[in-house]
Protein backbone atom coordinates (compact mmCIF):
# COMPACT_ATOMS: atom_id res chain seq x y z
CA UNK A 1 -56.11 126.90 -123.03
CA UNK A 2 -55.48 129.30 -125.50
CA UNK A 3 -59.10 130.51 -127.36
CA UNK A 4 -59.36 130.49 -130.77
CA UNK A 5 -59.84 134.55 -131.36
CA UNK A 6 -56.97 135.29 -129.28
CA UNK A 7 -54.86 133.04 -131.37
CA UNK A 8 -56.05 134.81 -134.60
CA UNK A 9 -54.87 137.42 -133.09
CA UNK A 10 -51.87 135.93 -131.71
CA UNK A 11 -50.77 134.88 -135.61
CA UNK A 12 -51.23 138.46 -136.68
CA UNK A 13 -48.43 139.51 -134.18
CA UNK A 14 -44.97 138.79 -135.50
CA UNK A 15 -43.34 138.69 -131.88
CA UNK A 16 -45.71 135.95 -130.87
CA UNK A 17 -43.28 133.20 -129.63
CA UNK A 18 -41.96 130.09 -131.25
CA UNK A 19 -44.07 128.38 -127.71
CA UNK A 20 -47.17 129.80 -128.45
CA UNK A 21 -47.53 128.89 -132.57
CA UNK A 22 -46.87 125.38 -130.96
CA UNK A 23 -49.95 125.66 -128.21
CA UNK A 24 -51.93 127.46 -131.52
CA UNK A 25 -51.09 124.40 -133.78
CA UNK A 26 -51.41 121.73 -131.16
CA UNK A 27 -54.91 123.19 -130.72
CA UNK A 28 -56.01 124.86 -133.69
CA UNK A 29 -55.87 122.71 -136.93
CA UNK A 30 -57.87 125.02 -139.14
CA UNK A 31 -55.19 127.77 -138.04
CA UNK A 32 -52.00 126.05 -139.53
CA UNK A 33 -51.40 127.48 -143.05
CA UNK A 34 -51.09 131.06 -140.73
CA UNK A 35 -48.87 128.93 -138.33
CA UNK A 36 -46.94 127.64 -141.14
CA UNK A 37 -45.99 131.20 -142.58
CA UNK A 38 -45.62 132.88 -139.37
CA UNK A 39 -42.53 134.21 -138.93
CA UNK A 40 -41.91 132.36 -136.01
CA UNK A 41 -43.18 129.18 -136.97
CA UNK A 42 -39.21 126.55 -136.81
CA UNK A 43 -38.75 123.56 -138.90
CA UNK A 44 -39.58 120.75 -136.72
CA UNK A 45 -43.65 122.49 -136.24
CA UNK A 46 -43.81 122.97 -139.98
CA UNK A 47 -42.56 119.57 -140.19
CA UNK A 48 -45.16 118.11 -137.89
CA UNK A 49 -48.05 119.67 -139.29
CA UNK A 50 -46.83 118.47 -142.86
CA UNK A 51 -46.63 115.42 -141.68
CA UNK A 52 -50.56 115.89 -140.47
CA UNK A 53 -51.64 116.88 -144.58
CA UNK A 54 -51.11 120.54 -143.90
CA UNK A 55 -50.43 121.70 -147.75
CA UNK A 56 -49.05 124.86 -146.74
CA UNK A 57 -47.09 123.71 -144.21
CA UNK A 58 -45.99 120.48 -147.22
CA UNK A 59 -45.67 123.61 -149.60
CA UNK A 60 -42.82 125.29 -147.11
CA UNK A 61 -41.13 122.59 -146.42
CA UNK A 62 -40.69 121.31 -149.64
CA UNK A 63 -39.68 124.54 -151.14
CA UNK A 64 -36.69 124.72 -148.06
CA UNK A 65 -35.53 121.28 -149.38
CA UNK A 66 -35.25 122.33 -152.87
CA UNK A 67 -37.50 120.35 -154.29
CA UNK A 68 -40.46 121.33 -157.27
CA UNK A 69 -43.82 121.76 -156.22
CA UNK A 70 -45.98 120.25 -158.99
CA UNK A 71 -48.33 123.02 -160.55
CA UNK A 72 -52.31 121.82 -160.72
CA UNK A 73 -53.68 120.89 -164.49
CA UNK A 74 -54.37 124.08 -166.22
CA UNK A 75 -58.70 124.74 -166.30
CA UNK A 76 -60.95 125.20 -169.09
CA UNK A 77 -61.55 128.55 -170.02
CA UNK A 78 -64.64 128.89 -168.81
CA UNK A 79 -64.00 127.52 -165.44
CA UNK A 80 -60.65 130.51 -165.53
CA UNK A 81 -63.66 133.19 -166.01
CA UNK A 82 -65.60 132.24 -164.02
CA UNK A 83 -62.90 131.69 -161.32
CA UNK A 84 -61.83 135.29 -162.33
CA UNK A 85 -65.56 137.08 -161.87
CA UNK A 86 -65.30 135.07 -158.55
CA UNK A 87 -61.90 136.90 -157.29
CA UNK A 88 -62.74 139.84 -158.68
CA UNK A 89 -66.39 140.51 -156.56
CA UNK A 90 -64.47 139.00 -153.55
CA UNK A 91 -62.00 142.01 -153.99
CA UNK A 92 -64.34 144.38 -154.38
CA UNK A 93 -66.11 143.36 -151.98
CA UNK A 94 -62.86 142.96 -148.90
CA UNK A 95 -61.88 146.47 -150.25
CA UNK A 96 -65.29 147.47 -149.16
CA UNK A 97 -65.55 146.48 -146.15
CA UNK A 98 -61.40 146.47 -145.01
CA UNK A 99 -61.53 143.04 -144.70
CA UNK A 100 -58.10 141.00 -145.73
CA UNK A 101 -56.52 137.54 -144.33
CA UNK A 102 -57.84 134.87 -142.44
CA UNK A 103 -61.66 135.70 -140.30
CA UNK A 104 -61.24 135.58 -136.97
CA UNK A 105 -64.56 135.06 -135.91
CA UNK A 106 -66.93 133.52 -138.00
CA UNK A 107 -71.20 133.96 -137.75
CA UNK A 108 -71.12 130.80 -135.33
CA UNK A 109 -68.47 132.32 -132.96
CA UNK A 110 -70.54 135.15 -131.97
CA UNK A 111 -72.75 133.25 -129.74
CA UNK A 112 -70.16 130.60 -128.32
CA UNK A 113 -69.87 132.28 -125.05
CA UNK A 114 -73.09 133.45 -125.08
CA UNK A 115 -74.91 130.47 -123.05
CA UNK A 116 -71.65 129.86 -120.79
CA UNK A 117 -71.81 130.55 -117.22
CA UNK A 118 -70.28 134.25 -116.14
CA UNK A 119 -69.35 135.27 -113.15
CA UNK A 120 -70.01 138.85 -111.69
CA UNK A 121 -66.47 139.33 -112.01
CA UNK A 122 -66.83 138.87 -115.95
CA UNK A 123 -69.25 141.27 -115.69
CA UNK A 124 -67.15 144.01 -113.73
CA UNK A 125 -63.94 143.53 -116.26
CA UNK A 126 -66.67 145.24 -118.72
CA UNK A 127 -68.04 148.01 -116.57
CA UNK A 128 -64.68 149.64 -116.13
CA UNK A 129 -64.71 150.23 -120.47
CA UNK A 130 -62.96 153.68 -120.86
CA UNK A 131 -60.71 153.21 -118.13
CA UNK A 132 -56.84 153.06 -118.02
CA UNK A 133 -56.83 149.66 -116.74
CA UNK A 134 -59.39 148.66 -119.53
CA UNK A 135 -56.88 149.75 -122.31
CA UNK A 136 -54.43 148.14 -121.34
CA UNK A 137 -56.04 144.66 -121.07
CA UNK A 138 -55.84 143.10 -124.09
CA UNK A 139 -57.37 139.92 -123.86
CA UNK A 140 -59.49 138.73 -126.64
CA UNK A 141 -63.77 138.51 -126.02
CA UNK A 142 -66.79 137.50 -127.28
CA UNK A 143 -69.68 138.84 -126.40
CA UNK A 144 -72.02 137.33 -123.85
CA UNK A 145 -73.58 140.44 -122.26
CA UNK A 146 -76.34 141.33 -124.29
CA UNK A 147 -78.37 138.27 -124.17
CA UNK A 148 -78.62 138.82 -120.29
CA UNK A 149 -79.58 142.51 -121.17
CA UNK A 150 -82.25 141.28 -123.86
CA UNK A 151 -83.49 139.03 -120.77
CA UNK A 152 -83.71 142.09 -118.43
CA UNK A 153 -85.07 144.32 -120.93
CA UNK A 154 -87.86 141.80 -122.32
CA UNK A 155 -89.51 140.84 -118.37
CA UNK A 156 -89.44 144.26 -117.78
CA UNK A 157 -91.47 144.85 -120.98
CA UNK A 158 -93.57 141.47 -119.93
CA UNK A 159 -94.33 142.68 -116.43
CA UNK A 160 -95.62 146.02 -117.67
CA UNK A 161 -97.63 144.57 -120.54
CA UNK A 162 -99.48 141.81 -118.07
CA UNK A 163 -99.61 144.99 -115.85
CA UNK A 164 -101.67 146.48 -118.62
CA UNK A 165 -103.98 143.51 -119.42
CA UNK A 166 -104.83 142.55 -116.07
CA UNK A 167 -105.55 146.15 -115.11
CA UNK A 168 -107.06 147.36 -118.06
CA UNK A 169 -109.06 150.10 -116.69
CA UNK A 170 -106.19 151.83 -115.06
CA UNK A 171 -103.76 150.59 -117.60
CA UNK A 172 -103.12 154.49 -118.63
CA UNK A 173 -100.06 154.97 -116.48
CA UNK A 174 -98.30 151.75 -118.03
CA UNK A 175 -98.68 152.68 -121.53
CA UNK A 176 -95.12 154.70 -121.40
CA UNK A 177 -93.45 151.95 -120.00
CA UNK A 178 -94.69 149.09 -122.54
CA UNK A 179 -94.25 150.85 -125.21
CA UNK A 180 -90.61 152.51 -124.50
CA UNK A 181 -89.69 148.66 -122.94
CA UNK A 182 -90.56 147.17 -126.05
CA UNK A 183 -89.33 149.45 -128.05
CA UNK A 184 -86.05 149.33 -126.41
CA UNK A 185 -85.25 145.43 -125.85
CA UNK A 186 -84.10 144.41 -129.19
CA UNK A 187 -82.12 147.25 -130.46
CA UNK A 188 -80.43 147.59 -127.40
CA UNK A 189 -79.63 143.92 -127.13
CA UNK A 190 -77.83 144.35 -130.44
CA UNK A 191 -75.95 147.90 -128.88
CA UNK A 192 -74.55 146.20 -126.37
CA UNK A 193 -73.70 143.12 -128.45
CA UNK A 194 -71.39 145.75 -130.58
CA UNK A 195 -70.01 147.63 -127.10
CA UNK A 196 -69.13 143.63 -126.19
CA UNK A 197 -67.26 143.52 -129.30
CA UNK A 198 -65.23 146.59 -129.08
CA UNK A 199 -61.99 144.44 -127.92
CA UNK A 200 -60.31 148.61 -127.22
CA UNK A 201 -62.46 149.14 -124.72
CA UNK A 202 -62.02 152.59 -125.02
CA UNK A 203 -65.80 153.71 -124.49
CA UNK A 204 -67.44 153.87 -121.34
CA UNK A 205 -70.92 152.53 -120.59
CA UNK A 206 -71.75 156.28 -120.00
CA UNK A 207 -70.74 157.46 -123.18
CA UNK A 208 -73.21 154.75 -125.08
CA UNK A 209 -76.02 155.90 -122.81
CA UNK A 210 -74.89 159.63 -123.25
CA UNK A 211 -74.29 159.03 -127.36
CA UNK A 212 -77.90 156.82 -127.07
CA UNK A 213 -79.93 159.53 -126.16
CA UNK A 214 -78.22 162.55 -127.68
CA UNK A 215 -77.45 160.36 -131.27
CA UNK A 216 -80.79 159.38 -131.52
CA UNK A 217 -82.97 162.57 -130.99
CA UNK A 218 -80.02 164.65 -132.87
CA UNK A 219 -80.25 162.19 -135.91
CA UNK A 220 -84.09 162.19 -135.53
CA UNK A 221 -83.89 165.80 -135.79
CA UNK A 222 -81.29 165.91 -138.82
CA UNK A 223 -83.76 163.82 -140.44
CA UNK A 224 -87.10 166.10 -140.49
CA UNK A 225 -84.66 168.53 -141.69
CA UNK A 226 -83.10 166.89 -144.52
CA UNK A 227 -86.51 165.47 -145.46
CA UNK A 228 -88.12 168.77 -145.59
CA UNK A 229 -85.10 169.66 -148.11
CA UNK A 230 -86.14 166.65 -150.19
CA UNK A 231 -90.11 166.44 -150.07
CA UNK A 232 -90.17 168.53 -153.28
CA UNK A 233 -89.20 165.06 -155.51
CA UNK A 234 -91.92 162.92 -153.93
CA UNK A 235 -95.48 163.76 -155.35
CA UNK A 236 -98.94 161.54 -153.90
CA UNK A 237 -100.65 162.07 -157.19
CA UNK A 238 -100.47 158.57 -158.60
CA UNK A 239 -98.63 155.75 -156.69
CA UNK A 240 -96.72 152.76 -158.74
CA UNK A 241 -94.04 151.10 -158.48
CA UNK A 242 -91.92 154.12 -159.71
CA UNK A 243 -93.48 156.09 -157.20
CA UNK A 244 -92.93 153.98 -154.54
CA UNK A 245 -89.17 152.86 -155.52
CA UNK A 246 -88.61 157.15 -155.27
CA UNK A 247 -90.65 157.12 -152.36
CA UNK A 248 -88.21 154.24 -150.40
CA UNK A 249 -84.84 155.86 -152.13
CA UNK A 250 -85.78 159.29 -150.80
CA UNK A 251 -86.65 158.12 -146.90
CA UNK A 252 -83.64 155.76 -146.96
CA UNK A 253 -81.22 158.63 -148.22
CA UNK A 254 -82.41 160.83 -145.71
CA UNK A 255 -82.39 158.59 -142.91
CA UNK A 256 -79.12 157.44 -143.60
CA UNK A 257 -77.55 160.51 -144.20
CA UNK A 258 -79.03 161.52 -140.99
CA UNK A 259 -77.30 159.33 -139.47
CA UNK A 260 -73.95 159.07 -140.61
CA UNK A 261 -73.63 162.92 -140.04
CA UNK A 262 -74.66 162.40 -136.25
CA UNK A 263 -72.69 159.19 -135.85
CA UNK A 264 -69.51 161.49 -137.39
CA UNK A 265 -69.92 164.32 -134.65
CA UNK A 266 -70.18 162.25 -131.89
CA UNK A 267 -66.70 159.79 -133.04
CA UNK A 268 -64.44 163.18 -133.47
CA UNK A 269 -63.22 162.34 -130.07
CA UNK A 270 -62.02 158.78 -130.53
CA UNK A 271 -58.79 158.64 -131.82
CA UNK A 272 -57.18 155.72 -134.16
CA UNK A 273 -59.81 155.59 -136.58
CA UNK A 274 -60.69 152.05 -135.36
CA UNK A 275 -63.67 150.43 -137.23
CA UNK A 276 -64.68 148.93 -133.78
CA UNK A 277 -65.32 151.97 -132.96
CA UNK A 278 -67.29 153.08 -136.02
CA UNK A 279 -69.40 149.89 -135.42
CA UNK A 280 -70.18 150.86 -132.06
CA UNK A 281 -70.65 154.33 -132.13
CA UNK A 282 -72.66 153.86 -135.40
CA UNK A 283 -74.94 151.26 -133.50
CA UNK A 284 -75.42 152.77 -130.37
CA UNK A 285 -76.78 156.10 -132.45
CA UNK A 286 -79.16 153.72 -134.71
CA UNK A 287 -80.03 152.10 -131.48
CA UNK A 288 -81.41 155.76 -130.70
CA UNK A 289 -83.19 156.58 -133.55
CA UNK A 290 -84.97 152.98 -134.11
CA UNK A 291 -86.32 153.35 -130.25
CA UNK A 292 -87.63 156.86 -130.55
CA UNK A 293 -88.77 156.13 -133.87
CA UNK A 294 -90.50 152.84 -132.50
CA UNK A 295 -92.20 154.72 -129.85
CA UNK A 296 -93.56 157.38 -132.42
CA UNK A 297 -95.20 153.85 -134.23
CA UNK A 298 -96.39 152.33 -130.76
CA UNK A 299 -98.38 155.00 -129.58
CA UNK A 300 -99.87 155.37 -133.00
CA UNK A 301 -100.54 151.27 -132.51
CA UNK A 302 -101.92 151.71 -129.21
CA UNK A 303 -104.54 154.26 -130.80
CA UNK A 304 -105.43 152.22 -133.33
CA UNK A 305 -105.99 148.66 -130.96
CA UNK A 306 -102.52 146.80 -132.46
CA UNK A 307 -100.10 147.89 -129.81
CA UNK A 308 -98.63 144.28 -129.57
CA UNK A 309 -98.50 143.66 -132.91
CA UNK A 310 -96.34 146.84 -133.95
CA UNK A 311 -93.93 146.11 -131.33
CA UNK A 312 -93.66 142.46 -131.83
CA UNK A 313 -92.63 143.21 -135.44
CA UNK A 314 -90.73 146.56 -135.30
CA UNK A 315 -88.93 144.90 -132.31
CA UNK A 316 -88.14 141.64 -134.25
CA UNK A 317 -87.21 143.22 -137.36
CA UNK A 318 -84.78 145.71 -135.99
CA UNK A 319 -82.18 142.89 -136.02
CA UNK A 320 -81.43 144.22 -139.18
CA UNK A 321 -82.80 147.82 -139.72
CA UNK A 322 -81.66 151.04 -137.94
CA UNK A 323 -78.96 149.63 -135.62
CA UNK A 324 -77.16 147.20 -138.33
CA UNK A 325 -77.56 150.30 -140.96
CA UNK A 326 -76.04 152.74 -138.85
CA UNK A 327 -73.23 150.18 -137.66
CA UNK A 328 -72.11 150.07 -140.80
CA UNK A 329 -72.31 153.73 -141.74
CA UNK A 330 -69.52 153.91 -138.39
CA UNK A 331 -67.90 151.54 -140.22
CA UNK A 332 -67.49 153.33 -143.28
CA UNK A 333 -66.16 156.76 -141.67
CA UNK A 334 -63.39 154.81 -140.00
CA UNK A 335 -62.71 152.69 -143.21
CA UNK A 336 -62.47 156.20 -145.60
CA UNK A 337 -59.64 157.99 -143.12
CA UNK A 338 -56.95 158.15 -145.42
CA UNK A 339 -53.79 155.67 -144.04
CA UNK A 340 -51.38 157.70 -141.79
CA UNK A 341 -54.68 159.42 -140.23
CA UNK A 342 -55.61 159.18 -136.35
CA UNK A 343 -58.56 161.07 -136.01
CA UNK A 344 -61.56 161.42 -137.56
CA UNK A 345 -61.92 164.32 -140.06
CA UNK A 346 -63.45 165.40 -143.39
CA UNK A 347 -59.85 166.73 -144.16
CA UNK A 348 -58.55 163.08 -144.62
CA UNK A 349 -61.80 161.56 -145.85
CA UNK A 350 -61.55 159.03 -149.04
CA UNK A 351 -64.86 159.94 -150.34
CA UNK A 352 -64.79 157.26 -152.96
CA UNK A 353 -64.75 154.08 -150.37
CA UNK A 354 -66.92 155.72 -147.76
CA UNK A 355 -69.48 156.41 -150.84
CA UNK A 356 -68.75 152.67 -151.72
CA UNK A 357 -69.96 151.60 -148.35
CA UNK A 358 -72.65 154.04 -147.91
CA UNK A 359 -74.45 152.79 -150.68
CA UNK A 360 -74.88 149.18 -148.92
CA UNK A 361 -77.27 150.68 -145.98
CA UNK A 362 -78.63 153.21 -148.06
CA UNK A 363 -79.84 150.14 -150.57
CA UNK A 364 -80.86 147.66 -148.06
CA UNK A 365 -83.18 150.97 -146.50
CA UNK A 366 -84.49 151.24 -149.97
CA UNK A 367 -85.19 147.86 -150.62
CA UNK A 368 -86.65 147.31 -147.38
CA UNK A 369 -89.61 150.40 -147.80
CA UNK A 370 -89.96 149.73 -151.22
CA UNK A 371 -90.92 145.96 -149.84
CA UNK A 372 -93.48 147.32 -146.85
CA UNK A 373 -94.92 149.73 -149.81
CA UNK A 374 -96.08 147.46 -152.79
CA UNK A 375 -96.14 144.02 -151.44
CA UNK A 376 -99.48 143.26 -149.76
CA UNK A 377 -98.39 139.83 -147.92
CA UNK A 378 -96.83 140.18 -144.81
CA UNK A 379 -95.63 136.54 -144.90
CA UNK A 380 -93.97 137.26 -147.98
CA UNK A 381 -93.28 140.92 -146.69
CA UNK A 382 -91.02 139.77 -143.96
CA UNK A 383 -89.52 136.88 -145.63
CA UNK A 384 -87.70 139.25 -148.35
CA UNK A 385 -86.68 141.85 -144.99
CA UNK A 386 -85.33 138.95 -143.46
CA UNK A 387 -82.96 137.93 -146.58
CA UNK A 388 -82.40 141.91 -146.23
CA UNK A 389 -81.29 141.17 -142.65
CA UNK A 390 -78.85 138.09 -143.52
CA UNK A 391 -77.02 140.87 -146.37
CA UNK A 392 -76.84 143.70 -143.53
CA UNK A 393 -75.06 140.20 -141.39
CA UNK A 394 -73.02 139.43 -143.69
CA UNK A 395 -71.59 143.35 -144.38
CA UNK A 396 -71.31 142.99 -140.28
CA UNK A 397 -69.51 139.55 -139.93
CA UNK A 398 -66.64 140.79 -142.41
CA UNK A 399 -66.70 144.46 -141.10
CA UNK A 400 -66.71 142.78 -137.22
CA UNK A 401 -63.33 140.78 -138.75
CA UNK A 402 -61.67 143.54 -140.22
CA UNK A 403 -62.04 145.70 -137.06
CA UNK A 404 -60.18 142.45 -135.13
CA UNK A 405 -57.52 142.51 -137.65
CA UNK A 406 -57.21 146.14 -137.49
CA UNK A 407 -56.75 145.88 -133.50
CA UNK A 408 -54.65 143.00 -133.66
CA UNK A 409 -52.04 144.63 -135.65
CA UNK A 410 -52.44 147.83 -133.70
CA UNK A 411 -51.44 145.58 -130.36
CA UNK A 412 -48.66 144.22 -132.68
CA UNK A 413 -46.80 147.74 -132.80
CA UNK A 414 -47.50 149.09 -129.06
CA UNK A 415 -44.78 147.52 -126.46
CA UNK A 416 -45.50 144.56 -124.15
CA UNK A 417 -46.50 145.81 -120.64
């Protein structure tokens, strides 16, 4: 049977057979007002599924018969500005983030193959990523991977830190390894969630280990240098919440800039501009800079006797700091290549969107410091980051949506093999 992201993708193509938007529509209710204006789609389907309440599908086949489609009772004014606001964020906010047409996947479908059995052979169709034979198999996936990585990852961090309770006295030589384990589990759970979800499959596993290491020390290092450009505007004579707002705005800017200018050398390479690939590539280098930057806070925990606790948190709340940020920053290169381009360059950079997009990591940083510097609760404290974390999601969902649509009408153009 047919899944339901391959027949999202399926309705984007305009080749896809009259067979096919049958199987789709036979399978798929939610998916018939795209059945019913495919270009494929004959009378007797749109016929069927009109006679099943479809109102697009009553709409067509009511305007092929001639007949006048009764217009709705005109709203108050109110209600029409309201209505009107309503369209007008949702614009602003698809031209964002690329996003247009149906979703393909929504928030749910992200873990629907996650607890399904795999075989190994499941698991070899994604090792051989940045292959010939991986480009040209274009079957739809959802990502399942990572939570077997986040299993791996997290008893290897478990091992080492009973290691270093039971044997406290010659714990020293397991320090390393608990703290680089758990600062790695999370934030590469969520890296190779985004690898899973580059349908391409145009980067290896190599080059995300390769972009890992070098993307996170070279962004690390991109950051003490713009920060020591920008330490001049912060100033630890009084603290407030002015202060501290500056404080958060400066260390997000530079982080984030940091960032996008590593995650922009290391995607020169890739060619089609795909925002997959700006996802990925911009999570994989966040992925670096949130474990090195972890480790930096876990030996400073050790020292100070709350080891656990930094990691526990820092681990937990990188589901929506550093990687997500970075993610979209990728994003937001590939979204700002001018149309016509197919590789990345500042030549055919709209600065106006990627600005546009920029500004949503470079806020939710800011908003998240500013939180860890003036509010003293930490229940409240991590309550307000994790409403931070649902925004980054949603900016991910629609950005994860537009790079399927992008791919899906990219598959549309090449020739069937």
């Amino acid at each position: 049977m047919i899944d339901h992201a391959t027949a999202v993708g399926a309705l984007a193509d305009a080749r896809t057979s009259a067979d096919v938007l049958a199987q789709i529509a036979t399978v798929y209710p939610d998916l018939w007002p795209s059945v019913a204006t495919h270009p494929g789609a004959y009378p007797g389907l749109i016929d069927w599924m009109a006679s099943r309440g479809d109102a697009t599908a009553q709409g067509i086949r009511m305007a092929g018969q001639g007949m006048v489609v009764s217009q709705p009772a005109a709203a108050s004014p109110a209600s029409g500005y309201l209505q009107q606001g309503k369209m007008g964020v949702q614009r602003a906010f698809d031209s964002m983030t690329g996003f247009n047409g149906e979703a393909i996947v929504h928030f749910r479908d992200l873990f629907r193959d996650t607890f399904k059995r795999h075989s190994r052979a499941d698991m070899d169709i994604l090792m051989y990523s940045g292959t010939q034979a991986a480009l040209s198999d274009r079957r739809w996936r959802l990502p399942w991977l990572y939570a077997r990585v986040f299993v791996v990852l997290l008893s290897a961090f478990l091992l080492l830190w009973l290691c270093m309770l039971i044997f406290a006295d010659n714990s020293g030589n397991v320090i390393p390894g608990v703290i680089f384990t758990g600062a790695l589990t999370i934030p590469a759970t969520v890296m190779v969630f985004f690898w899973e979800f580059n349908q391409a499959r145009n980067v290896s596993l190599f080059d995300v280990i390769r972009m890992f290491f070098i993307g996170g020390a070279l962004s690390i290092l991109l950051t003490f240098i713009v920060s020591a450009m920008t330490s001049s505007f912060l100033s630890a004579e009084t603290f407030n919440y002015g202060t501290a707002f500056v404080a958060a705005a400066l260390i997000g800017f530079t982080e984030e800039l940091a960032k996008a200018m590593t995650v922009f050398v290391l995607m020169r390479r890739l060619s089609g501009c795909l925002v997959s690939n700006g996802l990925l590539i911009g999570a994989v280098v966040g992925t670096g800079f949130a474990v090195f930057e972890t480790m930096g806070y876990g030996t400073s925990g050790w020292i100070q006797g709350d080891l656990e606790w930094t990691l526990a948190t820092r681990g937990v709340l990188s589901l929506g700091g550093h990687v997500v940020w970075a993610a979209i920053l990728g994003a937001a290169i590939m979204l700002a290549q001018r149309p016509g381009a197919t590789v990345i360059s500042l030549r055919t950079m709209s600065w106006g969107r990627f600005l546009a997009l920029f500004c949503v990591p470079f806020l939710l940083h800011t908003m998240w410091d500013f939180i860890a510097f003036v509010v003293p609760s930490q229940v409240v404290s991590f309550a307000l980051m994790a409403a931070l974390i649902v925004v980054a999601w949603v900016f991910i969902v629609r950005l994860i949506n537009s790079g399927l649509r992008q791919y899906a009408n990219a598959l549309s153009q090449m020739p069937m093999v």
